[in-house]
C-alpha atoms as a PDB file:
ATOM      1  CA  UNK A   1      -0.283  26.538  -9.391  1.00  0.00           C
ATOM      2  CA  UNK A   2      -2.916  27.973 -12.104  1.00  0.00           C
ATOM      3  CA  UNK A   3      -3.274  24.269 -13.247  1.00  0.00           C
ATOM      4  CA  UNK A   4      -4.504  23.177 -10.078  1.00  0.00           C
ATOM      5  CA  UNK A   5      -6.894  26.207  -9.909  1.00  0.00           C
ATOM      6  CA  UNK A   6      -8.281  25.451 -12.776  1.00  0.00           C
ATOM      7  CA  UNK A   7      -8.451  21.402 -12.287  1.00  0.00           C
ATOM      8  CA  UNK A   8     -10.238  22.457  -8.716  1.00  0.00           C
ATOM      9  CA  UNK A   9     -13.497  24.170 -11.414  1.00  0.00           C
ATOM     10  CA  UNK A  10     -13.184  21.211 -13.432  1.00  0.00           C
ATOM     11  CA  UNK A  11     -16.015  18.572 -13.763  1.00  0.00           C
ATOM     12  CA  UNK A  12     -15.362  15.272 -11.540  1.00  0.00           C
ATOM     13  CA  UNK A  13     -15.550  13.492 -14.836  1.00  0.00           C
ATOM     14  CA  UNK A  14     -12.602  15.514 -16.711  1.00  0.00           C
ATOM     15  CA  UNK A  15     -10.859  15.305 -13.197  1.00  0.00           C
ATOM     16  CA  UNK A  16     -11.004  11.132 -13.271  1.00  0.00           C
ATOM     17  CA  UNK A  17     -10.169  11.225 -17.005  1.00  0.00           C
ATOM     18  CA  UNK A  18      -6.611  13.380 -16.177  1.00  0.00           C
ATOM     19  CA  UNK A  19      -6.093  11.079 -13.211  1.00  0.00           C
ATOM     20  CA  UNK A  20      -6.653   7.815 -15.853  1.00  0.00           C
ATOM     21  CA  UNK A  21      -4.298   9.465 -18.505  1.00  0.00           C
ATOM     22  CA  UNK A  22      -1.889  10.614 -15.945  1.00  0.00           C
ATOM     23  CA  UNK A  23      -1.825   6.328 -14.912  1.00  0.00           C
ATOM     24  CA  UNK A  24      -1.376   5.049 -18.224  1.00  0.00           C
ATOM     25  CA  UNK A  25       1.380   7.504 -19.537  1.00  0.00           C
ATOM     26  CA  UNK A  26       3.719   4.753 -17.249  1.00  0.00           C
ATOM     27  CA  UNK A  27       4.574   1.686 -19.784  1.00  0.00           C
ATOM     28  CA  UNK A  28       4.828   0.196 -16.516  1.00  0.00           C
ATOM     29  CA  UNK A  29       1.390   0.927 -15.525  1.00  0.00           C
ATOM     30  CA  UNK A  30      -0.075   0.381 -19.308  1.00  0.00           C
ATOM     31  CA  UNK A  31       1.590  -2.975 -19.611  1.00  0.00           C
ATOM     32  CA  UNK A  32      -0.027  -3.936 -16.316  1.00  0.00           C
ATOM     33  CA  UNK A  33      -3.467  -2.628 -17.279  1.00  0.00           C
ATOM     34  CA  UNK A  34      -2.773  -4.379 -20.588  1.00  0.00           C
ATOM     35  CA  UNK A  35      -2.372  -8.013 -18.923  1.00  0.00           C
ATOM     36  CA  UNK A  36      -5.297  -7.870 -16.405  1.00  0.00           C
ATOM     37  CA  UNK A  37      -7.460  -6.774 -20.545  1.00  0.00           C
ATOM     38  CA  UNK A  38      -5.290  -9.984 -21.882  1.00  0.00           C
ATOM     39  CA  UNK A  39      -6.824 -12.361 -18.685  1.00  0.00           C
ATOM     40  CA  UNK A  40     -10.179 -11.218 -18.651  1.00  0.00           C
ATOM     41  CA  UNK A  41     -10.354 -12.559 -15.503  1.00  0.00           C
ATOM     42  CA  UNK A  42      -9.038 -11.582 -11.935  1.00  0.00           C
ATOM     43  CA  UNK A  43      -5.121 -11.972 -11.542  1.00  0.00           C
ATOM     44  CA  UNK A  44      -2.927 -11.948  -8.168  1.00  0.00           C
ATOM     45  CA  UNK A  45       0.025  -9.640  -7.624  1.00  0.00           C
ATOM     46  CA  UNK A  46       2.532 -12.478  -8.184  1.00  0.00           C
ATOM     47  CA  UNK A  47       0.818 -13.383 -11.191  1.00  0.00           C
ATOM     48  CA  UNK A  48       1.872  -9.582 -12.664  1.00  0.00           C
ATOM     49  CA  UNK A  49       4.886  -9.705 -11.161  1.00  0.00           C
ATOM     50  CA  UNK A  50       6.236 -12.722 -13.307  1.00  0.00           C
ATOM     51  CA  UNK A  51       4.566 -11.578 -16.099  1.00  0.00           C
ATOM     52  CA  UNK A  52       6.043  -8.234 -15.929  1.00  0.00           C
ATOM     53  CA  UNK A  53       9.378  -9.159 -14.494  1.00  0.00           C
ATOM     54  CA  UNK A  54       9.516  -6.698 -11.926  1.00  0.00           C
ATOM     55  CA  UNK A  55       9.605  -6.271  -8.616  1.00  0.00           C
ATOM     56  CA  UNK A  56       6.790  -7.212  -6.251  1.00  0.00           C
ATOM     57  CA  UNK A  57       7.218  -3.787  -4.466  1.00  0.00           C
ATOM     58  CA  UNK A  58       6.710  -1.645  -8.317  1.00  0.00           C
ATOM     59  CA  UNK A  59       4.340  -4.017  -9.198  1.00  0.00           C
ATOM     60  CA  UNK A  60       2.078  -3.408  -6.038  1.00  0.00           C
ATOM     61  CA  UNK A  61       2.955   0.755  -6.676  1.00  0.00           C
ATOM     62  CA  UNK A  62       2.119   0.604 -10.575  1.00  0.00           C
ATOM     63  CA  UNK A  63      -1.560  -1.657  -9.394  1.00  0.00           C
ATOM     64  CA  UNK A  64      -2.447   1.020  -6.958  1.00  0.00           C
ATOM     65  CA  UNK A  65      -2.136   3.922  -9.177  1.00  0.00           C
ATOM     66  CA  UNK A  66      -4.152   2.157 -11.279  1.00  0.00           C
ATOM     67  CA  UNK A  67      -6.693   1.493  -9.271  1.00  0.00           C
ATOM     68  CA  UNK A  68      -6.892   5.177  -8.082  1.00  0.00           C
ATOM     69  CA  UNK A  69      -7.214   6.205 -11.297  1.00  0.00           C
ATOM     70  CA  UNK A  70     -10.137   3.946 -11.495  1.00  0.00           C
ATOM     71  CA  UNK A  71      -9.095   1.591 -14.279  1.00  0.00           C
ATOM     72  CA  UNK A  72      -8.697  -1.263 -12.494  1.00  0.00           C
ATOM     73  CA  UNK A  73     -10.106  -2.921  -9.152  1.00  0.00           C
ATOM     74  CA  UNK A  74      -9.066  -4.276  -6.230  1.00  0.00           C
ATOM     75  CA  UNK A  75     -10.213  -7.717  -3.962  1.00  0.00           C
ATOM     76  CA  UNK A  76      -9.046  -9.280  -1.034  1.00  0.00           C
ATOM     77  CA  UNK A  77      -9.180 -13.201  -1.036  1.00  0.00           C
ATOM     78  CA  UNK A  78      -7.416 -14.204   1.699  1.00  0.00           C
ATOM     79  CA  UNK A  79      -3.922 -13.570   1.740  1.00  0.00           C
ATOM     80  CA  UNK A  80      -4.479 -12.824  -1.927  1.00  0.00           C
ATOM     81  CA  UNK A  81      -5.300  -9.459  -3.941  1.00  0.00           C
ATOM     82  CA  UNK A  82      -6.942 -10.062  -6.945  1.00  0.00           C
ATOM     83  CA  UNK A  83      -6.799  -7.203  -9.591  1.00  0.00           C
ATOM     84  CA  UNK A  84      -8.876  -7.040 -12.340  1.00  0.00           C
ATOM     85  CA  UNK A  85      -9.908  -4.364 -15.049  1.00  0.00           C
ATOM     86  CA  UNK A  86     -12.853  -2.616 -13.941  1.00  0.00           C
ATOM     87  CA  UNK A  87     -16.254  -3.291 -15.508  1.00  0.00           C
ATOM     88  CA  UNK A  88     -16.964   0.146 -16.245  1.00  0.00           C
ATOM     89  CA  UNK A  89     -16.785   0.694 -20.021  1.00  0.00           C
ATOM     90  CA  UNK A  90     -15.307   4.054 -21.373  1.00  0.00           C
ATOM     91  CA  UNK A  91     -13.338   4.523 -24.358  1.00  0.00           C
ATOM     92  CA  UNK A  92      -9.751   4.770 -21.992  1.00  0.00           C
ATOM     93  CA  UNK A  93     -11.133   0.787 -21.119  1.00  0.00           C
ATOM     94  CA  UNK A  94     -11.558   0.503 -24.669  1.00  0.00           C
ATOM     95  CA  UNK A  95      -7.785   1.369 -25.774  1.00  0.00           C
ATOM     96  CA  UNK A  96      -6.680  -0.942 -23.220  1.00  0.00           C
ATOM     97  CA  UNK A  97      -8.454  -3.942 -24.595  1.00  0.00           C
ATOM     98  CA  UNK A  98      -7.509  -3.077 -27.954  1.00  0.00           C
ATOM     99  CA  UNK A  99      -4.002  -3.480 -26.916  1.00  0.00           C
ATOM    100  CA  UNK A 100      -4.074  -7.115 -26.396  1.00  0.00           C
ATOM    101  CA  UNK A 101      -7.259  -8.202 -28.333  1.00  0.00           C
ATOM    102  CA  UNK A 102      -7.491  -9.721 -31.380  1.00  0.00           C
ATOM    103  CA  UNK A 103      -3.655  -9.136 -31.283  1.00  0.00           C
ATOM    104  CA  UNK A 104      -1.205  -8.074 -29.165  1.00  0.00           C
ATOM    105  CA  UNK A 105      -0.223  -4.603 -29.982  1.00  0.00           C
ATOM    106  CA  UNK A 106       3.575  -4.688 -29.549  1.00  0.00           C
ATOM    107  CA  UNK A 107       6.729  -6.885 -28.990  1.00  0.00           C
ATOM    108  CA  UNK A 108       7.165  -5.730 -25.014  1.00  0.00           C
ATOM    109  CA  UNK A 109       3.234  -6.569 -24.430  1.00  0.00           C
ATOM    110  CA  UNK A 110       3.521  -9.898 -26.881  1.00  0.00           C
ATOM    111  CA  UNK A 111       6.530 -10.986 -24.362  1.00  0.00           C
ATOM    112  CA  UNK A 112       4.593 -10.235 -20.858  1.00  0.00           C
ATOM    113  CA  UNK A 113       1.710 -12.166 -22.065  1.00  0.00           C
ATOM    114  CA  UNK A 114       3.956 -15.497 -23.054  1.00  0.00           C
ATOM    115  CA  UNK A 115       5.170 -15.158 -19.273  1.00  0.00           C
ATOM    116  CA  UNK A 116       1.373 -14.893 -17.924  1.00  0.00           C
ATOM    117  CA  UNK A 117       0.812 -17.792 -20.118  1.00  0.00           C
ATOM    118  CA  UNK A 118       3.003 -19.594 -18.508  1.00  0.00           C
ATOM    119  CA  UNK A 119       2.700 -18.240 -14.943  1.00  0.00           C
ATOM    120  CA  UNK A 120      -1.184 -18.835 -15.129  1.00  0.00           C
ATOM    121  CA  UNK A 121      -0.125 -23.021 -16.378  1.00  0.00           C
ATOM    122  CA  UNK A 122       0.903 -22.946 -12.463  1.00  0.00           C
ATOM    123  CA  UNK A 123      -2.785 -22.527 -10.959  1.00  0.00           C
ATOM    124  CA  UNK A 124      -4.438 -25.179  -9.185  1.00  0.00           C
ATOM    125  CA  UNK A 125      -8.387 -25.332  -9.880  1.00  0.00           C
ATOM    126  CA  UNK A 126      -8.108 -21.902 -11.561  1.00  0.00           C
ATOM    127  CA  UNK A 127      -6.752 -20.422  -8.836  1.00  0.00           C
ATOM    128  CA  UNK A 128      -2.626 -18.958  -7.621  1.00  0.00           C
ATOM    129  CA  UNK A 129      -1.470 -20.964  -5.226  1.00  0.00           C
ATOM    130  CA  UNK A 130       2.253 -20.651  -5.604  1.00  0.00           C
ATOM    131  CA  UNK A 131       2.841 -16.677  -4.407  1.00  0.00           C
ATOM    132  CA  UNK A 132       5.910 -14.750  -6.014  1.00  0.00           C
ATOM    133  CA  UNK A 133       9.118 -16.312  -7.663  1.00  0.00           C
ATOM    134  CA  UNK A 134      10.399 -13.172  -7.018  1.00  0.00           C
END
């Protein structure tokens, strides 16, 4: 209850850096976030969800916390949502990118990228056309 109070006086800035924190405290969520640094490049749900080996239905739930937080960003193509790490640089941004670049950070994050690897072998003229194995 005082927390809230208290988050209520706080600048919008401090607010979206608890919200970011509060997204990335998930391995789920930082391993995801991790990925879209890896790709540089837009990547659709069933893309992640190979990658990550998990559901389509956490997947979606671990990109849309994300994207609240505002670490990430969302676009329709078609039937397709793209995700992508948003542009905005900031030093939360920063960690993430240092996760996967030069090197992977880590054996779980060294294993998701092999399976995007592989996943993103599947694309026709740079783009998903398959949808989810899952």
């Amino acid at each position: 209850m005082h927390i809230i109070a208290y988050m209520k006086r706080a600048s919008p800035d401090f607010i979206a850096c608890v919200k970011a924190l509060k997204a990335l405290a998930d391995p789920n969520r930082l391993r995801a976030a991790a990925l879209l640094a890896y790709a540089g490049r837009e990547l659709c749900v069933c893309e992640l969800v190979d990658a990550l080996g998990e559901s389509q239905y956490n997947v979606s739930r671990y990109l849309g916390a994300l994207c609240a937080a505002g670490l990430i960003r969302k676009e329709k193509q078609g039937r397709w949502a793209m995700y992508a790490l948003a542009e905005r640089s900031g030093p939360l941004n920063e960690y993430i990118i240092k996760l996967v670049k030069p090197e992977p950070c880590c054996g779980p994050i060294v294993k998701d990228i092999a399976r995007l690897e592989a996943r993103l072998g599947l694309r026709e003229k740079g783009v998903c056309v398959i949808g989810c194995n899952c």
